[in-house]
PDB file of N, CA and C in Angstrom:
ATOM      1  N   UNK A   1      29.914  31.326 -16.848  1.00  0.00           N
ATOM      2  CA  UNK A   1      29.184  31.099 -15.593  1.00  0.00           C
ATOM      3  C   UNK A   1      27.792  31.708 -15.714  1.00  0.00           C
ATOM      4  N   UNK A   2      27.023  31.042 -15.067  1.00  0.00           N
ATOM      5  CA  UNK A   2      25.153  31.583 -15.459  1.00  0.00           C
ATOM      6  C   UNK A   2      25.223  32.363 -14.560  1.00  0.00           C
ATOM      7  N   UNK A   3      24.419  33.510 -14.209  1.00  0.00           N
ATOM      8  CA  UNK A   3      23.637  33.976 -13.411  1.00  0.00           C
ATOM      9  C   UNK A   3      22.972  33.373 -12.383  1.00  0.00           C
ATOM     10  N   UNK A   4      23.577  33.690 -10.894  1.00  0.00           N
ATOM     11  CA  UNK A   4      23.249  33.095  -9.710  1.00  0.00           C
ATOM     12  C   UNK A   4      22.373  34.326  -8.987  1.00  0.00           C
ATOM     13  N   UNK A   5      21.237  34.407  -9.064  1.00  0.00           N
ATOM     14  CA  UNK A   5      20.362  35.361  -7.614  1.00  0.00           C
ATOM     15  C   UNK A   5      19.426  35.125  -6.225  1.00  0.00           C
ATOM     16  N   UNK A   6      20.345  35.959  -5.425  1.00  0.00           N
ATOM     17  CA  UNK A   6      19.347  35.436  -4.456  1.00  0.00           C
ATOM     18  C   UNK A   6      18.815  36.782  -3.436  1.00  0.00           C
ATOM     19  N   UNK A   7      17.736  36.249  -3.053  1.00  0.00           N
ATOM     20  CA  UNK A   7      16.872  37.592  -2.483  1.00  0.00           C
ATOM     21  C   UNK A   7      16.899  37.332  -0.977  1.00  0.00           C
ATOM     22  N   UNK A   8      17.377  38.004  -0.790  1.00  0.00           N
ATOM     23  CA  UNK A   8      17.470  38.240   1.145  1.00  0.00           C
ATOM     24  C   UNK A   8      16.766  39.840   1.175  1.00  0.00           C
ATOM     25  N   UNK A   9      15.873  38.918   2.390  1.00  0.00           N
ATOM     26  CA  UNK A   9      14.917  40.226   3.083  1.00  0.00           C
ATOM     27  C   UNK A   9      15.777  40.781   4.720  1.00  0.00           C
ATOM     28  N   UNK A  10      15.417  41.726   4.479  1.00  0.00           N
ATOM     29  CA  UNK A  10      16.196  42.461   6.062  1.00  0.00           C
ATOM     30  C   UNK A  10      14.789  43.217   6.415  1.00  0.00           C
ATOM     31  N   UNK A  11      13.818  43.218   7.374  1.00  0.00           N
ATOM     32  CA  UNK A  11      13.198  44.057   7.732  1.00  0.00           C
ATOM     33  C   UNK A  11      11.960  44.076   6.127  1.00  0.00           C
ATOM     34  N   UNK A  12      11.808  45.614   6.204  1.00  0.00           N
ATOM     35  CA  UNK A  12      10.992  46.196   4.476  1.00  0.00           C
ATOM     36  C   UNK A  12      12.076  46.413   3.996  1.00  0.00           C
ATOM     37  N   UNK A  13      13.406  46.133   3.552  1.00  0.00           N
ATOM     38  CA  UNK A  13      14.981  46.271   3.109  1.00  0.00           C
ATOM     39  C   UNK A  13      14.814  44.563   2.526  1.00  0.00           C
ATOM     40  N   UNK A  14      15.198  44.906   1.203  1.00  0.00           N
ATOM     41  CA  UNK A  14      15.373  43.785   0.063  1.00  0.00           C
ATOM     42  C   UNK A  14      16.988  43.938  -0.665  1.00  0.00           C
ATOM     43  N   UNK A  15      17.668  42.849  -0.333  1.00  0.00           N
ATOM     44  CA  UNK A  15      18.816  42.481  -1.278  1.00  0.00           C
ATOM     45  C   UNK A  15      18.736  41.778  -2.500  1.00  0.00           C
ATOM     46  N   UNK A  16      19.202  41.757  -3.352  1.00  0.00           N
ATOM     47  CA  UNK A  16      19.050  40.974  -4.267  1.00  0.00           C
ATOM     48  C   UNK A  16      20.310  40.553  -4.693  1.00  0.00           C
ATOM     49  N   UNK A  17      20.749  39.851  -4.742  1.00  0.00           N
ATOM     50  CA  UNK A  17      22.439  39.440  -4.940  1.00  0.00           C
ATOM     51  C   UNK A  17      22.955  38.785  -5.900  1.00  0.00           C
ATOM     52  N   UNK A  18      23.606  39.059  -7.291  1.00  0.00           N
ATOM     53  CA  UNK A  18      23.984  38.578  -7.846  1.00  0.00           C
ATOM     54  C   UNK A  18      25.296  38.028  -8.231  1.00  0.00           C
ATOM     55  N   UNK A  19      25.541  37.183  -8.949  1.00  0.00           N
ATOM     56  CA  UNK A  19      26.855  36.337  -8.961  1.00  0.00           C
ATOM     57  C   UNK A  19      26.738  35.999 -10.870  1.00  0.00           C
ATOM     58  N   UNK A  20      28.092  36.501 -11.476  1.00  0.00           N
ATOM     59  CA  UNK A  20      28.173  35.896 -12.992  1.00  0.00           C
ATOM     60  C   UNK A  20      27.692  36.461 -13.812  1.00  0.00           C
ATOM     61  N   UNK A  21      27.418  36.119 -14.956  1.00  0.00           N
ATOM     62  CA  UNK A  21      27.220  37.062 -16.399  1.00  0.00           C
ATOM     63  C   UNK A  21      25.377  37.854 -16.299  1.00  0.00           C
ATOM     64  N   UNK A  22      25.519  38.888 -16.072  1.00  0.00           N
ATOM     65  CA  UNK A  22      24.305  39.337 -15.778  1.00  0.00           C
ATOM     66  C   UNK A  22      23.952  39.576 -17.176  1.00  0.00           C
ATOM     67  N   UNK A  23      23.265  38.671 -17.917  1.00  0.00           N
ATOM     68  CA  UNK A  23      22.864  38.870 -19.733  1.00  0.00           C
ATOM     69  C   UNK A  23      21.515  38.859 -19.990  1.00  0.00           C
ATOM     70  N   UNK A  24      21.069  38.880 -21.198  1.00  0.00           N
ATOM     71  CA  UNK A  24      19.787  38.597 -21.446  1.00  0.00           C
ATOM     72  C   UNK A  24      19.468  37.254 -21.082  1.00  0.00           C
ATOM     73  N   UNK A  25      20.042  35.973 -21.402  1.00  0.00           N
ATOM     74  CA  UNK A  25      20.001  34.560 -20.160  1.00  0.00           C
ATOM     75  C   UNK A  25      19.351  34.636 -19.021  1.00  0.00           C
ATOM     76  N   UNK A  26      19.260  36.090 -18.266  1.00  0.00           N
ATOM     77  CA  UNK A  26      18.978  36.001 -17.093  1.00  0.00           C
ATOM     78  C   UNK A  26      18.232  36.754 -16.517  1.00  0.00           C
ATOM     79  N   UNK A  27      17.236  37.643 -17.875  1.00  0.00           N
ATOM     80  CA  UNK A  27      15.920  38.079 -17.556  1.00  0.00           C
ATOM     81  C   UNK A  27      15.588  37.812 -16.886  1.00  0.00           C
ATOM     82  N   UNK A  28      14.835  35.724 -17.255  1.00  0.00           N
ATOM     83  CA  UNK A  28      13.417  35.469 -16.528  1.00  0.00           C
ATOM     84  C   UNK A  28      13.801  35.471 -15.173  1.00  0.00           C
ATOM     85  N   UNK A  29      14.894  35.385 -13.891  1.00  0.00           N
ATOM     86  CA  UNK A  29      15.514  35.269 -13.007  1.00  0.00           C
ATOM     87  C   UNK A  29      15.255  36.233 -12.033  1.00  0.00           C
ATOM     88  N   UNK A  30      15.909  37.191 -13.063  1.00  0.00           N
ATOM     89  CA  UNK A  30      16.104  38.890 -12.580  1.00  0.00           C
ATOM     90  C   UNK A  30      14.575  39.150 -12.471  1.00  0.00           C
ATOM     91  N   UNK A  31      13.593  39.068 -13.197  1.00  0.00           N
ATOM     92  CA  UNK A  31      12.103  39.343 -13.655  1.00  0.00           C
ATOM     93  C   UNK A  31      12.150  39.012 -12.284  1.00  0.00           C
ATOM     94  N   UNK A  32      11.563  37.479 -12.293  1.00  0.00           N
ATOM     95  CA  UNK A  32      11.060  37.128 -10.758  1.00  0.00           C
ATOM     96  C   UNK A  32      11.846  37.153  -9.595  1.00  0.00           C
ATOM     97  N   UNK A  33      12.893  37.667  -9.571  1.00  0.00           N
ATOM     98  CA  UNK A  33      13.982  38.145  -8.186  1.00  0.00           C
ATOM     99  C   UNK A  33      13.063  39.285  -7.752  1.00  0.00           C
ATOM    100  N   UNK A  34      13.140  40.043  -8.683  1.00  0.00           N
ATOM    101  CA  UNK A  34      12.873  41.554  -9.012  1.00  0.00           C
ATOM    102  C   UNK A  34      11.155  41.704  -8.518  1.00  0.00           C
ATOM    103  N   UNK A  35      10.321  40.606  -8.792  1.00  0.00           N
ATOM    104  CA  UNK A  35       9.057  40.554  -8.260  1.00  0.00           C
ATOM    105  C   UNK A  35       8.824  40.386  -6.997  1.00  0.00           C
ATOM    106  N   UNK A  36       9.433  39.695  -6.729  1.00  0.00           N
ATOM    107  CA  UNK A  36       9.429  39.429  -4.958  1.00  0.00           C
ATOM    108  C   UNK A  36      10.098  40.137  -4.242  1.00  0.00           C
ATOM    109  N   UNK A  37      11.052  40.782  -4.885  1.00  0.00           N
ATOM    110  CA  UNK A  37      11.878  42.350  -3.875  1.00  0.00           C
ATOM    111  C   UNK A  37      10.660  43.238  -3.889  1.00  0.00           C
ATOM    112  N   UNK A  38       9.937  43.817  -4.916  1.00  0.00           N
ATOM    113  CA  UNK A  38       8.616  44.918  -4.809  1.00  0.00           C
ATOM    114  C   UNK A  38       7.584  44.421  -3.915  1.00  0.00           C
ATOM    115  N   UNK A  39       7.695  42.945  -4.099  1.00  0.00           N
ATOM    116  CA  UNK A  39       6.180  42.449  -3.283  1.00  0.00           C
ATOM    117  C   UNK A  39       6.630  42.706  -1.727  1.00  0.00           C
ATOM    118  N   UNK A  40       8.200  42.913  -1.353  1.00  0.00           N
ATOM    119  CA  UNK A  40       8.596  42.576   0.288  1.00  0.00           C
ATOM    120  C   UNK A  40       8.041  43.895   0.599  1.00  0.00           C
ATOM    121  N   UNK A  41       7.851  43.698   2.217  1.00  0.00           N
ATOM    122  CA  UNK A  41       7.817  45.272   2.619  1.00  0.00           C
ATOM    123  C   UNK A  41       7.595  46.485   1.546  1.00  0.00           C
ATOM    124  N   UNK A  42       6.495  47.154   2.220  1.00  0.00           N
ATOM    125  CA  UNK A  42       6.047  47.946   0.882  1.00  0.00           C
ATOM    126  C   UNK A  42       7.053  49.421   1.046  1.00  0.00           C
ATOM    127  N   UNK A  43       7.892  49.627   2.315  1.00  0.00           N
ATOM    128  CA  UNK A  43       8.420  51.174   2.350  1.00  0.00           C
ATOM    129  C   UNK A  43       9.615  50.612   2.091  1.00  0.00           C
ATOM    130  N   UNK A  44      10.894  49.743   2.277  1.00  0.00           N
ATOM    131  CA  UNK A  44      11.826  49.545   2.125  1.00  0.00           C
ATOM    132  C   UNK A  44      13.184  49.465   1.290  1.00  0.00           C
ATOM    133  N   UNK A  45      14.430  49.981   1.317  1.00  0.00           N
ATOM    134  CA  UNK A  45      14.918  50.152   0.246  1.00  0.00           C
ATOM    135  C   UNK A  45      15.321  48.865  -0.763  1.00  0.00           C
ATOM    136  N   UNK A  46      14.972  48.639  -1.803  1.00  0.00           N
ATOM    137  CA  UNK A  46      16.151  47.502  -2.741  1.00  0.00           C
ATOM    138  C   UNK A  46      17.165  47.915  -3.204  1.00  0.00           C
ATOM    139  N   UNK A  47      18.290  46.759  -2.779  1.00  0.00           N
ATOM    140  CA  UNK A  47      19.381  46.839  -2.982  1.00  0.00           C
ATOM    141  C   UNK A  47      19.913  46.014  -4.379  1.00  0.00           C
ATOM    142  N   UNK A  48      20.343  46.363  -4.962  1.00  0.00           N
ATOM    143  CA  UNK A  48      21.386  45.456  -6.074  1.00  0.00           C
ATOM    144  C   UNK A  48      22.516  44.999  -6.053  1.00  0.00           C
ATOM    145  N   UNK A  49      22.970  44.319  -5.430  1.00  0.00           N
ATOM    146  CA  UNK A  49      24.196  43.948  -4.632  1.00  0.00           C
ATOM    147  C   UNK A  49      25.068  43.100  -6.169  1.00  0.00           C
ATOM    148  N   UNK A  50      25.700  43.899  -6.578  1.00  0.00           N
ATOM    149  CA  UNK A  50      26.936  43.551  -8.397  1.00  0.00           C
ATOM    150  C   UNK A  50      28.110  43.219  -7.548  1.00  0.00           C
ATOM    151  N   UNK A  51      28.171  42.656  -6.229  1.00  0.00           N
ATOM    152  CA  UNK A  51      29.857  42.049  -5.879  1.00  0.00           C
ATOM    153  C   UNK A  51      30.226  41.449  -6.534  1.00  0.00           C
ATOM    154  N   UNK A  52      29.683  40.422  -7.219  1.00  0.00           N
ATOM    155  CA  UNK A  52      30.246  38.699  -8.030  1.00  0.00           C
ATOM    156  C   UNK A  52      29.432  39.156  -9.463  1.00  0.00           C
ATOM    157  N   UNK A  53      29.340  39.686  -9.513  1.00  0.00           N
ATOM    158  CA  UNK A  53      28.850  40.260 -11.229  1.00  0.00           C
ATOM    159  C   UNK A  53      30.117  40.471 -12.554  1.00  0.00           C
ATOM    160  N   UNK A  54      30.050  40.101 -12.940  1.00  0.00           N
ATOM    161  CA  UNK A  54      31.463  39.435 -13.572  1.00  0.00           C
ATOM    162  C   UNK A  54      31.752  40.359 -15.173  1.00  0.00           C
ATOM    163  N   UNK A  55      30.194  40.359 -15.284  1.00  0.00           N
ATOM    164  CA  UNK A  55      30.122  40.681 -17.129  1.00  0.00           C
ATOM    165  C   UNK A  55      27.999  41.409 -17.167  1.00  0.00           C
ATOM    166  N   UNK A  56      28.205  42.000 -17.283  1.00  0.00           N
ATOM    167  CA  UNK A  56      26.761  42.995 -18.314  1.00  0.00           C
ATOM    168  C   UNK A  56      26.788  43.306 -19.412  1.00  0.00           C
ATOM    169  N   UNK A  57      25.685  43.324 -19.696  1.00  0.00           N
ATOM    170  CA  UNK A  57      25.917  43.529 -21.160  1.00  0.00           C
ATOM    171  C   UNK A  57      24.127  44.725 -21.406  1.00  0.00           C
ATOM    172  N   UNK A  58      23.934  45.129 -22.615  1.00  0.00           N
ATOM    173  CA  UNK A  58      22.586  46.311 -23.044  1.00  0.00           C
ATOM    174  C   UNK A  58      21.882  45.549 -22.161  1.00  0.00           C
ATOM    175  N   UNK A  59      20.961  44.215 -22.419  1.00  0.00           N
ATOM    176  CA  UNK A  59      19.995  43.804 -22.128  1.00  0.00           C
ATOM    177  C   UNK A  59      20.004  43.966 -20.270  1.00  0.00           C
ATOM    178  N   UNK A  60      20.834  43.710 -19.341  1.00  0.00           N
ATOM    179  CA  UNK A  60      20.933  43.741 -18.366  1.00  0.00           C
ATOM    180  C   UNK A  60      20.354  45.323 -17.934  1.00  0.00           C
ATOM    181  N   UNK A  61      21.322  46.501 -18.662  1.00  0.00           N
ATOM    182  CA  UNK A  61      20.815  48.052 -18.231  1.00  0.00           C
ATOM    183  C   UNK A  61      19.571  47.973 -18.348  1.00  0.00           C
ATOM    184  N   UNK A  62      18.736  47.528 -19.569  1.00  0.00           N
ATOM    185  CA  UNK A  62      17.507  47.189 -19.533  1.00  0.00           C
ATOM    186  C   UNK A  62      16.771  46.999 -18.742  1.00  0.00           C
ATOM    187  N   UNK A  63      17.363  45.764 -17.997  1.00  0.00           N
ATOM    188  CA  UNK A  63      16.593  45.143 -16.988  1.00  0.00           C
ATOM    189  C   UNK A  63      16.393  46.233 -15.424  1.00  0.00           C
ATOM    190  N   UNK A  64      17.488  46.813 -15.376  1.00  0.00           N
ATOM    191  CA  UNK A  64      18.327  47.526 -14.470  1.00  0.00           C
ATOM    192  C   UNK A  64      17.112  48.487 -14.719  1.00  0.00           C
ATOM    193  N   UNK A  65      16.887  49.390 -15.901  1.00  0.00           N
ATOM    194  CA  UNK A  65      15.693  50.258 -15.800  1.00  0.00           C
ATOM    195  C   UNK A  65      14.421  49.947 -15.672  1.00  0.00           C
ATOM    196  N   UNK A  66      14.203  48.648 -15.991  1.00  0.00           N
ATOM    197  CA  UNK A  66      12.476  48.611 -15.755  1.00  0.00           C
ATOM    198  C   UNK A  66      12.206  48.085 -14.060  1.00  0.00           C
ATOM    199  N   UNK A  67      13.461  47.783 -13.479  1.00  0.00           N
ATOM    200  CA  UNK A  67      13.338  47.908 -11.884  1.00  0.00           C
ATOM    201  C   UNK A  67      13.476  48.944 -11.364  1.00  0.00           C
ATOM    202  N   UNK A  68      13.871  49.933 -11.693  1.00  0.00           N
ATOM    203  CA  UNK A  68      13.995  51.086 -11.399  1.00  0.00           C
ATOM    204  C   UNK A  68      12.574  52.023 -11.642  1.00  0.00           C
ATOM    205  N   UNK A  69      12.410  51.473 -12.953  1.00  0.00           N
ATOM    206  CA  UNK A  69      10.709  52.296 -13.184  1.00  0.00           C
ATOM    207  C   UNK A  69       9.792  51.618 -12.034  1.00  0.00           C
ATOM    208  N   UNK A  70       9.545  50.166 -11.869  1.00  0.00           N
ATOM    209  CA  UNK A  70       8.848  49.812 -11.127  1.00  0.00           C
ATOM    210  C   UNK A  70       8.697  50.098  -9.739  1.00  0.00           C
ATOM    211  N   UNK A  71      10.079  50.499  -8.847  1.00  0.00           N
ATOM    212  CA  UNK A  71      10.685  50.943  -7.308  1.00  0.00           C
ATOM    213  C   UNK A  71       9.758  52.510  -7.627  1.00  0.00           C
ATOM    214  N   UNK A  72      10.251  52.532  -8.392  1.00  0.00           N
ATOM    215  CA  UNK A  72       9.532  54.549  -8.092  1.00  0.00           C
ATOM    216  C   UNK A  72       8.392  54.416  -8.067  1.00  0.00           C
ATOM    217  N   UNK A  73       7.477  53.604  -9.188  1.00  0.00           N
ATOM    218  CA  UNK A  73       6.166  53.525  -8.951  1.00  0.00           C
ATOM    219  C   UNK A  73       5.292  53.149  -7.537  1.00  0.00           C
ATOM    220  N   UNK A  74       6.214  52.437  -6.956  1.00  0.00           N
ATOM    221  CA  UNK A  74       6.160  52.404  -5.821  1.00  0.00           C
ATOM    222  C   UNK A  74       6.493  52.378  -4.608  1.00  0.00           C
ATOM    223  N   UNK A  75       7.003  53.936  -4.942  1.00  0.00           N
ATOM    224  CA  UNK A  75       8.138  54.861  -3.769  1.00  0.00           C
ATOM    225  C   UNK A  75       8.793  53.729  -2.931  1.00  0.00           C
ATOM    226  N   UNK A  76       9.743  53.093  -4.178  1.00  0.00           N
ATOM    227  CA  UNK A  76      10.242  52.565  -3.484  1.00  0.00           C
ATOM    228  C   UNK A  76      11.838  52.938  -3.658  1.00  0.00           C
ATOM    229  N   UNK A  77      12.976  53.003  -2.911  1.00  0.00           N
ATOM    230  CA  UNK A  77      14.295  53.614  -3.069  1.00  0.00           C
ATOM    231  C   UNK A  77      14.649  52.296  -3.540  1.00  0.00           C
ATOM    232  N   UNK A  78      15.972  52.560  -4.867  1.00  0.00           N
ATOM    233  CA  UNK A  78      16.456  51.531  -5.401  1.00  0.00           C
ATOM    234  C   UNK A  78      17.861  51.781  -5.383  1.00  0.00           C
ATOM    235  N   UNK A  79      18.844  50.771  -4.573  1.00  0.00           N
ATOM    236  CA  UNK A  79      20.679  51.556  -4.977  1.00  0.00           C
ATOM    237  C   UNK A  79      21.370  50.191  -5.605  1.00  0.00           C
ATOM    238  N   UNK A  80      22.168  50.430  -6.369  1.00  0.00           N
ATOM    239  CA  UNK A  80      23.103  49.678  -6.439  1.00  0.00           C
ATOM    240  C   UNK A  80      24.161  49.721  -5.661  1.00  0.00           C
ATOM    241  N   UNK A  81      24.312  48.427  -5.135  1.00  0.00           N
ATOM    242  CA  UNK A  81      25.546  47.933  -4.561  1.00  0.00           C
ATOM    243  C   UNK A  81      27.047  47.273  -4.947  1.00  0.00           C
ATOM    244  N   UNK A  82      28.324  47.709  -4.457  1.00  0.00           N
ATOM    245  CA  UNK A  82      29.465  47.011  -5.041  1.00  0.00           C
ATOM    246  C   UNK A  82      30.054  46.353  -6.537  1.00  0.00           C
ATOM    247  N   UNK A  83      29.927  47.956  -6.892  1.00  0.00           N
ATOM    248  CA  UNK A  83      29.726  47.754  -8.707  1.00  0.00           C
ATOM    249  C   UNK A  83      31.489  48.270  -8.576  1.00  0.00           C
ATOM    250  N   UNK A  84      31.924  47.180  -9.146  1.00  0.00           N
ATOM    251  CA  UNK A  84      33.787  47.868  -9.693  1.00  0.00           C
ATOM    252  C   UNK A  84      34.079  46.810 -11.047  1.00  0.00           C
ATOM    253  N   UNK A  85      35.196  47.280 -11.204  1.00  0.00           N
ATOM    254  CA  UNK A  85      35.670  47.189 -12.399  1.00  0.00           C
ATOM    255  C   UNK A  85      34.910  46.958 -13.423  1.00  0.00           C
ATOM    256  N   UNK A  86      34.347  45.918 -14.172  1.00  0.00           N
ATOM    257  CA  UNK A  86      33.601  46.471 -15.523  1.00  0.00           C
ATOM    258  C   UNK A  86      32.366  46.569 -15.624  1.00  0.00           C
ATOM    259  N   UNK A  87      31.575  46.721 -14.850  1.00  0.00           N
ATOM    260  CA  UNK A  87      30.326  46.481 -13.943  1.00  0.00           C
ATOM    261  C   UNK A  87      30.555  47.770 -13.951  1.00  0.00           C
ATOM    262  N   UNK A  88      31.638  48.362 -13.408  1.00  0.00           N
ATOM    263  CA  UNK A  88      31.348  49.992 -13.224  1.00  0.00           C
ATOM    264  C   UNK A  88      31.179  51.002 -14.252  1.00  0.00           C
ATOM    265  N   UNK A  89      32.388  50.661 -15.096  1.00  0.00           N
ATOM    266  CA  UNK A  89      32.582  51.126 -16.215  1.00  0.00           C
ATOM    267  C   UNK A  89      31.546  51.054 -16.895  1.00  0.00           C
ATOM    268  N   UNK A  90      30.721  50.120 -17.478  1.00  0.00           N
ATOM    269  CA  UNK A  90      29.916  50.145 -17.897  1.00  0.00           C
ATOM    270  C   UNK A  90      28.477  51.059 -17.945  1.00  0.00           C
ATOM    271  N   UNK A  91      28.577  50.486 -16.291  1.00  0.00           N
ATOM    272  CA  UNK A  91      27.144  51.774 -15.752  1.00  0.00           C
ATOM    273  C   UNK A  91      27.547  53.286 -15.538  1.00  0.00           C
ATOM    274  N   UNK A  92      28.892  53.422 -15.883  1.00  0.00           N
ATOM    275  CA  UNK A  92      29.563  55.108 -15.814  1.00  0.00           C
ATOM    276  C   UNK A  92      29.301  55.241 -17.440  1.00  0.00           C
ATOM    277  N   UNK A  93      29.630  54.693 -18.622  1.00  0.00           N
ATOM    278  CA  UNK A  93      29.085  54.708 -19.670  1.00  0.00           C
ATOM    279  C   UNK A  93      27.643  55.264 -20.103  1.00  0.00           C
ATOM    280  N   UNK A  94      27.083  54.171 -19.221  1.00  0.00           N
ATOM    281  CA  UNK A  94      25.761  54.569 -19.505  1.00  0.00           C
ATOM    282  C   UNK A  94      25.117  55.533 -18.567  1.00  0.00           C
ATOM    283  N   UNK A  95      25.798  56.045 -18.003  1.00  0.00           N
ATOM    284  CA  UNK A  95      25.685  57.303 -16.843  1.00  0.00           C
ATOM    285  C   UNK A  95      24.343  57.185 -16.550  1.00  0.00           C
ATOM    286  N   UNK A  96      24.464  55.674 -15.624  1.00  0.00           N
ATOM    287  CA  UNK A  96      23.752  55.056 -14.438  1.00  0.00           C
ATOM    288  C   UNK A  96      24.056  55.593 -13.426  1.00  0.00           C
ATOM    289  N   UNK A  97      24.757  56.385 -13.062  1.00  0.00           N
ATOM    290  CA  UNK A  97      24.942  57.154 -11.768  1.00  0.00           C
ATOM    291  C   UNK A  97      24.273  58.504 -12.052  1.00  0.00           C
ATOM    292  N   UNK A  98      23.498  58.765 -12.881  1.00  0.00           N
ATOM    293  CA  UNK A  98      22.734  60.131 -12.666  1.00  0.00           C
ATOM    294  C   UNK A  98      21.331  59.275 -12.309  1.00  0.00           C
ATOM    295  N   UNK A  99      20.864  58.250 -12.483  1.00  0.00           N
ATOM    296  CA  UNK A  99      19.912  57.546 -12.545  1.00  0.00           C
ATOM    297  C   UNK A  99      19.465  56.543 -11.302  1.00  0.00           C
ATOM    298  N   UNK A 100      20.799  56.026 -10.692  1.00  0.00           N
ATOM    299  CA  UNK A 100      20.780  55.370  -9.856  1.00  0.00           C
ATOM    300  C   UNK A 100      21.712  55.935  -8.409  1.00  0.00           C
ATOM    301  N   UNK A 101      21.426  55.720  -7.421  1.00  0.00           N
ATOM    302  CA  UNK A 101      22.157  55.510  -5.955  1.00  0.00           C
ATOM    303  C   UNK A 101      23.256  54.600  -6.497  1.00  0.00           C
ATOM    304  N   UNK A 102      24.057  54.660  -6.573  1.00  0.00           N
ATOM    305  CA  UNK A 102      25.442  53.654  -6.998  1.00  0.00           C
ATOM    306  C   UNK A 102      26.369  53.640  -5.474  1.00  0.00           C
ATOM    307  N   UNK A 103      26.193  52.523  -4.690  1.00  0.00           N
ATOM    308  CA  UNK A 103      27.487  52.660  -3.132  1.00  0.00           C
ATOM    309  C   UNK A 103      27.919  51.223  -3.024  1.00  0.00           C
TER     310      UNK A 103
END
């Protein structure tokens, strides 16, 4: 299954919602999801919403950090949302929870 994202604005509060194999496939996606969550509301938190996230893999943490570099640059709060089973594991691996808001 490809990578499905979609960006819902709440207020300066950005979702970003994904669905399916979050891989390198799905950079250019994530890239421009990820552009238009920074461009919303400039104080607001982004969310990463991993409910339907199925499979990650390196390139994804990747991706996962250079949104994260970019939110701080511009105080912006970044959490991940509804990360379980290997989605979790994974980012407990890579002890993404010292790094990230994980709820």
């Amino acid at each position: 299954m490809t990578m499905q994202i979609t960006v819902h604005h709440n207020g300066n509060d950005v979702t970003i919602a994904m669905s399916g194999r979050f891989d390198f496939n799905a950079h250019r996606e994530f890239r421009n999801s990820s552009e238009d969550a920074l461009k919303a509301g400039a104080t607001g938190e982004i969310m990463v919403d991993m409910d339907k996230v199925e499979y990650l893999d390196s390139s994804a943490l990747g991706m996962l950090l250079l949104l994260r570099e970019k939110a701080n640059s511009s105080n912006r709060k970044l959490s991940l949302l509804n990360c379980k089973g290997i989605v979790q594991q994974v980012l407990e691996v890579a002890n993404f929870n010292k790094l990230f808001t994980i709820r």
